[in-house]
PDB file of N, CA and C in Angstrom:
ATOM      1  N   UNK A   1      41.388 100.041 -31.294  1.00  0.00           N
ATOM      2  CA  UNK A   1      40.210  99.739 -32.065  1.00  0.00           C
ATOM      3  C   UNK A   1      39.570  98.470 -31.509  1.00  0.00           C
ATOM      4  N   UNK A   2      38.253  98.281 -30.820  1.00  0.00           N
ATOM      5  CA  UNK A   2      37.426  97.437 -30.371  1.00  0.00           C
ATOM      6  C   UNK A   2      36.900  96.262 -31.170  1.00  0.00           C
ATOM      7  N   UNK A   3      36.989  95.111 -31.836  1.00  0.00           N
ATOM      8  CA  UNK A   3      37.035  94.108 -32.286  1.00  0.00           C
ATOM      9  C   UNK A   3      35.124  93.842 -32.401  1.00  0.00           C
ATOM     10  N   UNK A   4      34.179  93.877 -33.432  1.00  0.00           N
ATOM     11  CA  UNK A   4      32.734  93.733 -33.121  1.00  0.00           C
ATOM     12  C   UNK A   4      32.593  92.304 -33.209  1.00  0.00           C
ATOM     13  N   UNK A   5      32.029  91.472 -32.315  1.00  0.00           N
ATOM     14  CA  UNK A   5      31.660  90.295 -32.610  1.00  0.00           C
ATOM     15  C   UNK A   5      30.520  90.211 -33.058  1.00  0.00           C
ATOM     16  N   UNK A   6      30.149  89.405 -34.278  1.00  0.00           N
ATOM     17  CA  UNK A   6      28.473  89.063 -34.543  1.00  0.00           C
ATOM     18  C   UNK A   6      27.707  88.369 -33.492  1.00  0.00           C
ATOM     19  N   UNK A   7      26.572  88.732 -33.437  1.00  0.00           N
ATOM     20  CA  UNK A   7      25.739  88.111 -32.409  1.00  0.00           C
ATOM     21  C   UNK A   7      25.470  86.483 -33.533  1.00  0.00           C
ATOM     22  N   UNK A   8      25.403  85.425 -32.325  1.00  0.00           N
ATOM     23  CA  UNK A   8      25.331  84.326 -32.894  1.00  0.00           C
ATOM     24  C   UNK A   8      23.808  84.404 -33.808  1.00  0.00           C
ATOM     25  N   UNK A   9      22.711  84.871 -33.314  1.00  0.00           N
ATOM     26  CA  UNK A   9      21.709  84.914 -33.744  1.00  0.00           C
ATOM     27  C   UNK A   9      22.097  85.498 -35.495  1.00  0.00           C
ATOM     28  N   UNK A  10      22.423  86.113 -35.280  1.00  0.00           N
ATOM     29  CA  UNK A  10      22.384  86.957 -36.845  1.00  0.00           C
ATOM     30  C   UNK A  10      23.394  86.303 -38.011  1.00  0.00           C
ATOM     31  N   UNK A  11      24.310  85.219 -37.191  1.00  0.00           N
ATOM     32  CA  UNK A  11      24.974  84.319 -38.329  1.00  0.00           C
ATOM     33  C   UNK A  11      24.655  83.353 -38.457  1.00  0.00           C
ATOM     34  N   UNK A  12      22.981  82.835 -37.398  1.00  0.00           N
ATOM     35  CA  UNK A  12      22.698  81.886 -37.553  1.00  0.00           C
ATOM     36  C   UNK A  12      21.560  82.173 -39.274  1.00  0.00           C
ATOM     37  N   UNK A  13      20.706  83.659 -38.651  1.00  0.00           N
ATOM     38  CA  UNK A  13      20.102  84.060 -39.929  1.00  0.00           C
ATOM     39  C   UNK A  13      20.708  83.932 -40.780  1.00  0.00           C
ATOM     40  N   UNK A  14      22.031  84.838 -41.370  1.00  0.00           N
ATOM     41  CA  UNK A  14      22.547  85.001 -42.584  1.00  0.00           C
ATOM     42  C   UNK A  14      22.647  83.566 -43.465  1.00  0.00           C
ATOM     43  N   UNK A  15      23.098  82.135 -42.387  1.00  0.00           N
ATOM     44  CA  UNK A  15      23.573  81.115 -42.814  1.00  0.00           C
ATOM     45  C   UNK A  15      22.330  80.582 -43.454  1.00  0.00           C
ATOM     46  N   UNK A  16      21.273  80.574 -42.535  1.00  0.00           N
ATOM     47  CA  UNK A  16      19.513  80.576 -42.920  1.00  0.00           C
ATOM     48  C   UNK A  16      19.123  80.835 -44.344  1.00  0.00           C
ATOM     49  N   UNK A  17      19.371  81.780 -43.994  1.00  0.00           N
ATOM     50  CA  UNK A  17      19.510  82.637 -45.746  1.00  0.00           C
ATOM     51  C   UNK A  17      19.767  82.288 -47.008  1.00  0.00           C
ATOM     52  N   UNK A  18      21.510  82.151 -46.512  1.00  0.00           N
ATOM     53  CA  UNK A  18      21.728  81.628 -47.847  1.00  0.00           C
ATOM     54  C   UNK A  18      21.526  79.975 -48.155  1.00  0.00           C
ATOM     55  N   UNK A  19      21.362  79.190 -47.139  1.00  0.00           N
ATOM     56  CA  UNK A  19      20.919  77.504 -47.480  1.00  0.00           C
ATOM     57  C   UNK A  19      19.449  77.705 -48.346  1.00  0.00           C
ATOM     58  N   UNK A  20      18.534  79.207 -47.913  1.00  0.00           N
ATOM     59  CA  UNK A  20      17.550  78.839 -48.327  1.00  0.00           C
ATOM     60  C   UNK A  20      17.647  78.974 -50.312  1.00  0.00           C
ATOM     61  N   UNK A  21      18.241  80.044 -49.882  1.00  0.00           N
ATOM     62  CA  UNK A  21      18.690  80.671 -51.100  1.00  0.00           C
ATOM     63  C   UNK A  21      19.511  79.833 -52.405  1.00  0.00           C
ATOM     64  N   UNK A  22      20.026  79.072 -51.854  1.00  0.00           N
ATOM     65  CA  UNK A  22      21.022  77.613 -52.425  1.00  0.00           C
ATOM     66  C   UNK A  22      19.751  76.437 -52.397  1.00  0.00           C
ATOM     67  N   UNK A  23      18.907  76.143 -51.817  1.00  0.00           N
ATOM     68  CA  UNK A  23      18.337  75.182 -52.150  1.00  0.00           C
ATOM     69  C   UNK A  23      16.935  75.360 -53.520  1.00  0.00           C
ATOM     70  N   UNK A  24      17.198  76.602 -53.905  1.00  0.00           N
ATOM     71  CA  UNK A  24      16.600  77.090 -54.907  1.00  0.00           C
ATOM     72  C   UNK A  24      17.200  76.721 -56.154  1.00  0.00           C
ATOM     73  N   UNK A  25      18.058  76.531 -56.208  1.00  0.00           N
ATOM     74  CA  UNK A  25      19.099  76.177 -57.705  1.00  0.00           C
ATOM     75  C   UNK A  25      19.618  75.082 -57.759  1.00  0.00           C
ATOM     76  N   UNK A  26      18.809  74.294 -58.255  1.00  0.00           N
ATOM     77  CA  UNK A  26      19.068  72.725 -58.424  1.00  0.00           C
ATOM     78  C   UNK A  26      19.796  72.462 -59.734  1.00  0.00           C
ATOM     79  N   UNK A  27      19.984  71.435 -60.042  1.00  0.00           N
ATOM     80  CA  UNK A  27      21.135  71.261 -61.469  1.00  0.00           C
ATOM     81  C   UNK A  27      20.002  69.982 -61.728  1.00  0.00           C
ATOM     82  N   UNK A  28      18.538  69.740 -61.600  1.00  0.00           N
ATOM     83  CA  UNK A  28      17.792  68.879 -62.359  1.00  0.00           C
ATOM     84  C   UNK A  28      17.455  70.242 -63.801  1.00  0.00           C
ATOM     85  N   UNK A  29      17.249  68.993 -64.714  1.00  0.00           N
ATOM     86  CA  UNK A  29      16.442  70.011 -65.518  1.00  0.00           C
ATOM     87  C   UNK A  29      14.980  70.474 -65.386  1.00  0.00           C
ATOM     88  N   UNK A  30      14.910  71.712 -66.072  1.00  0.00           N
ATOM     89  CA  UNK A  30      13.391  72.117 -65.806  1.00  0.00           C
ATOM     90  C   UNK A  30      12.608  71.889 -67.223  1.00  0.00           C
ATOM     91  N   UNK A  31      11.340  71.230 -67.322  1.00  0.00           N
ATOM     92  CA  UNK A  31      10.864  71.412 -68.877  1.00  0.00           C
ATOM     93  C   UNK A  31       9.539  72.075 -68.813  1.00  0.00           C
ATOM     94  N   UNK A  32       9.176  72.455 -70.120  1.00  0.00           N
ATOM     95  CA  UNK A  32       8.534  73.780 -69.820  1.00  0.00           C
ATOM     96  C   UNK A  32       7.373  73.142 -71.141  1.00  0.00           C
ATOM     97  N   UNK A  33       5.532  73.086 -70.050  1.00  0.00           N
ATOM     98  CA  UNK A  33       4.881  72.086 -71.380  1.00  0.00           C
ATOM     99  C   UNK A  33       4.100  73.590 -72.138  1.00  0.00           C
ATOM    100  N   UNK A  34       3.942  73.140 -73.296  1.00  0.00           N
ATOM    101  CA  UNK A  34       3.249  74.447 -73.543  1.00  0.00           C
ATOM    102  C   UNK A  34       1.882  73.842 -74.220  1.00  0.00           C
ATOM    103  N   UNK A  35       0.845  74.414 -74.033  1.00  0.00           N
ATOM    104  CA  UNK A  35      -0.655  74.282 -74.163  1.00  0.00           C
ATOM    105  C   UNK A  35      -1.138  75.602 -74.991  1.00  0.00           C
ATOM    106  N   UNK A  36      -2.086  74.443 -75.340  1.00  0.00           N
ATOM    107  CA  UNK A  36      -3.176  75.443 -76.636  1.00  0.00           C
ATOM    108  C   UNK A  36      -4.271  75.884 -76.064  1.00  0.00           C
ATOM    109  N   UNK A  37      -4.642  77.263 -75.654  1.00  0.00           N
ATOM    110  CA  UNK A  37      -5.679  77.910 -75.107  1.00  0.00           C
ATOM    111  C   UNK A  37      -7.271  77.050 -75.592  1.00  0.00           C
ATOM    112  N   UNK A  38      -7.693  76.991 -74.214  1.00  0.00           N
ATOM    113  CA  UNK A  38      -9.186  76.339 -75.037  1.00  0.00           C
ATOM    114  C   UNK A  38      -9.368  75.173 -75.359  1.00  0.00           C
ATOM    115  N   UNK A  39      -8.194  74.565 -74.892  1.00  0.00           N
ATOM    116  CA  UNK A  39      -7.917  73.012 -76.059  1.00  0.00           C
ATOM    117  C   UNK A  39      -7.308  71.938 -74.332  1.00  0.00           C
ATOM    118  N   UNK A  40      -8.283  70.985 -73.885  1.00  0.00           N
ATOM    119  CA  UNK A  40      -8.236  70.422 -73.175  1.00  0.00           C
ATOM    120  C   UNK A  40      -7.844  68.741 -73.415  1.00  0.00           C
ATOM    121  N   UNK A  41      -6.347  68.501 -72.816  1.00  0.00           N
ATOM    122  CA  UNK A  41      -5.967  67.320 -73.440  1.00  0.00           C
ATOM    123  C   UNK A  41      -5.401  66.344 -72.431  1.00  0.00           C
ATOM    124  N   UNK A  42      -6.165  66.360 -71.586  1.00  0.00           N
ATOM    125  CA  UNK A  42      -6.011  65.466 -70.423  1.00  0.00           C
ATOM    126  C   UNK A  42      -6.984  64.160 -70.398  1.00  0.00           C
ATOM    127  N   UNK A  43      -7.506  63.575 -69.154  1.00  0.00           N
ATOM    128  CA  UNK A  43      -8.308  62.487 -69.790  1.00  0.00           C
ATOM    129  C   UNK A  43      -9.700  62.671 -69.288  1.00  0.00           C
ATOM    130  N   UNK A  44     -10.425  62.161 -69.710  1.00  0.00           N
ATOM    131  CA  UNK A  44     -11.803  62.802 -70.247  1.00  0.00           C
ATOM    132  C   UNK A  44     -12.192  62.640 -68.270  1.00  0.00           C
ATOM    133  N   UNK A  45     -12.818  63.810 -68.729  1.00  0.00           N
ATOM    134  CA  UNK A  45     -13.146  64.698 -66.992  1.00  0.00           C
ATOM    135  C   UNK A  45     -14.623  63.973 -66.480  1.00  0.00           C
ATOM    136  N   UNK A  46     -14.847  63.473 -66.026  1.00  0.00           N
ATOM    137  CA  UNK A  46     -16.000  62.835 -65.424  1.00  0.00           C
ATOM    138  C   UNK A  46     -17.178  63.871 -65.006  1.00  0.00           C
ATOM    139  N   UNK A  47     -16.681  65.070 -64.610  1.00  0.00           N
ATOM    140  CA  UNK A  47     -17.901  66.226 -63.963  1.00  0.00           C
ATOM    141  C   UNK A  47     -18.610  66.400 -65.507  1.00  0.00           C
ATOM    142  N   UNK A  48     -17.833  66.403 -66.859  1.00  0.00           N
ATOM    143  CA  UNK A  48     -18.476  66.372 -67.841  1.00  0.00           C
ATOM    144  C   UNK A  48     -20.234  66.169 -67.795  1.00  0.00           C
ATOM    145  N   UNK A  49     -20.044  64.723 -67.570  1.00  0.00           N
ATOM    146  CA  UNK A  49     -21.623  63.576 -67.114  1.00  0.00           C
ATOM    147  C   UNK A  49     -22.411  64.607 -66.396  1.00  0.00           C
ATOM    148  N   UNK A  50     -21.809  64.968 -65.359  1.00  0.00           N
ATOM    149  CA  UNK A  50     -22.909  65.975 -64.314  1.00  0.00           C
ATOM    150  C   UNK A  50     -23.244  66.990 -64.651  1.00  0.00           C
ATOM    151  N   UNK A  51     -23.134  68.129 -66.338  1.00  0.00           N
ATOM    152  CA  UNK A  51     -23.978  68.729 -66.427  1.00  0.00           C
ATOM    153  C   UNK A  51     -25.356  68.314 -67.106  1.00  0.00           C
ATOM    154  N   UNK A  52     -24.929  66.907 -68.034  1.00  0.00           N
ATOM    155  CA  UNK A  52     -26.228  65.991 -68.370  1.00  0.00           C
ATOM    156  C   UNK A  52     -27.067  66.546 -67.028  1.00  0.00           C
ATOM    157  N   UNK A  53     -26.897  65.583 -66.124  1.00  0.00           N
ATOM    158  CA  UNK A  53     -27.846  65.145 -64.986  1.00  0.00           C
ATOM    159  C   UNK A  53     -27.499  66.805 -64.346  1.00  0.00           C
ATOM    160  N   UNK A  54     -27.533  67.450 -64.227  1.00  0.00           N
ATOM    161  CA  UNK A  54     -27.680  68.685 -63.576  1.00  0.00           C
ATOM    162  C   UNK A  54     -28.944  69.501 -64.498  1.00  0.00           C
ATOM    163  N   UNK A  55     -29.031  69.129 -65.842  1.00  0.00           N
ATOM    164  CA  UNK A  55     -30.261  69.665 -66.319  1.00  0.00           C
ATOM    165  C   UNK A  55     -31.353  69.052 -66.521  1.00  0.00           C
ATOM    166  N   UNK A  56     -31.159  67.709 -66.479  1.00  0.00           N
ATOM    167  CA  UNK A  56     -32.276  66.452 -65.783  1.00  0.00           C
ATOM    168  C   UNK A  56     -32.529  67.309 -64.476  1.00  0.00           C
ATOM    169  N   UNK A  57     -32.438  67.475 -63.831  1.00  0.00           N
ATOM    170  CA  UNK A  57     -32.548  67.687 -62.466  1.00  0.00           C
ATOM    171  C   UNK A  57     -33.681  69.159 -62.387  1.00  0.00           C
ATOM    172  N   UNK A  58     -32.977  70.265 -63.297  1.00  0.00           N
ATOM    173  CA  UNK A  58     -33.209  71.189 -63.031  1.00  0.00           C
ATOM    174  C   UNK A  58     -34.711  70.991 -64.053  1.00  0.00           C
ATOM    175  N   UNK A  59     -35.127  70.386 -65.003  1.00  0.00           N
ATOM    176  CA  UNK A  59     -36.530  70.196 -65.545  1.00  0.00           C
ATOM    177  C   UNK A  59     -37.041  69.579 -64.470  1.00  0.00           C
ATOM    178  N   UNK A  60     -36.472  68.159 -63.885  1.00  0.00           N
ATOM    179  CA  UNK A  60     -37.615  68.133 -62.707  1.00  0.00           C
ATOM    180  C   UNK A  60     -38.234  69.518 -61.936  1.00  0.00           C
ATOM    181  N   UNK A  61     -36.899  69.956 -61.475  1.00  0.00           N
ATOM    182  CA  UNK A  61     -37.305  70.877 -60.645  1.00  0.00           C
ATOM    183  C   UNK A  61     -38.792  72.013 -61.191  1.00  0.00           C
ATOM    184  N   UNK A  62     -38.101  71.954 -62.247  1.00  0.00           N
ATOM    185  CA  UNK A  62     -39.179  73.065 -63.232  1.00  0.00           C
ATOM    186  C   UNK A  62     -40.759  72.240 -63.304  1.00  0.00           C
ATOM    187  N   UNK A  63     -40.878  71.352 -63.523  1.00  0.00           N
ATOM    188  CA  UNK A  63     -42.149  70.340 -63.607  1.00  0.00           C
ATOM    189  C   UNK A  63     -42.936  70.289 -62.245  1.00  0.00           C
ATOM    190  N   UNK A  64     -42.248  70.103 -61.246  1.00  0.00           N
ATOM    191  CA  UNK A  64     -42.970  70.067 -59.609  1.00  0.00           C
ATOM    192  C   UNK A  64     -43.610  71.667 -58.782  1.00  0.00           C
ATOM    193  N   UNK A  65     -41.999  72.664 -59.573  1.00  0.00           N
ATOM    194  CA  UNK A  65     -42.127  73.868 -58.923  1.00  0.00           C
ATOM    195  C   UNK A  65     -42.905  75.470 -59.645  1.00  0.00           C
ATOM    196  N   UNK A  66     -44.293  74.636 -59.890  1.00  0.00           N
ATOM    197  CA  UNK A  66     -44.654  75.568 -61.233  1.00  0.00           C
ATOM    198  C   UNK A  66     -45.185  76.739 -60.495  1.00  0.00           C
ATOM    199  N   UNK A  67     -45.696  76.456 -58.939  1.00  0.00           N
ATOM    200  CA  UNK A  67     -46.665  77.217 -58.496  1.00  0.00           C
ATOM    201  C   UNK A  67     -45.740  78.298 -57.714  1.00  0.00           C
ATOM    202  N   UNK A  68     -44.536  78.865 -57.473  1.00  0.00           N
ATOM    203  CA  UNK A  68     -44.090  79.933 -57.591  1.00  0.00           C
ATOM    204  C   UNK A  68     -43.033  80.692 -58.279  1.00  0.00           C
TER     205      UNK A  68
END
């Protein structure tokens, strides 16, 4: 009976594998936030301001661009 040796390549994969596979399962904890649909509670968003001035903008536009 002929003895199969693994090709180094393929125990280099398997080993590949499973490190990747092991560096998936950490022993930190995981916490899990839970949020209220619709309900924004972070800190106040600055693009807010820019739909002000985005409809400033767009009456100019409307005031200059009557003729088409």
């Amino acid at each position: 009976m002929k003895c199969k040796i693994l090709h180094p390549l393929t125990v280099s994969l398997v080993l590949a594998g499973l490190l990747a596979a092991l560096a998936g399962c950490s022993p930190e904890p995981r916490t899990v936030t839970l949020r209220e649909p619709g309900v924004y509670k972070g800190a106040k968003d600055p693009l807010l301001a820019m739909q002000q001035q985005d409809q400033v903008l767009v009456d100019r536009f409307r005031l200059v661009q009557t003729d088409r």
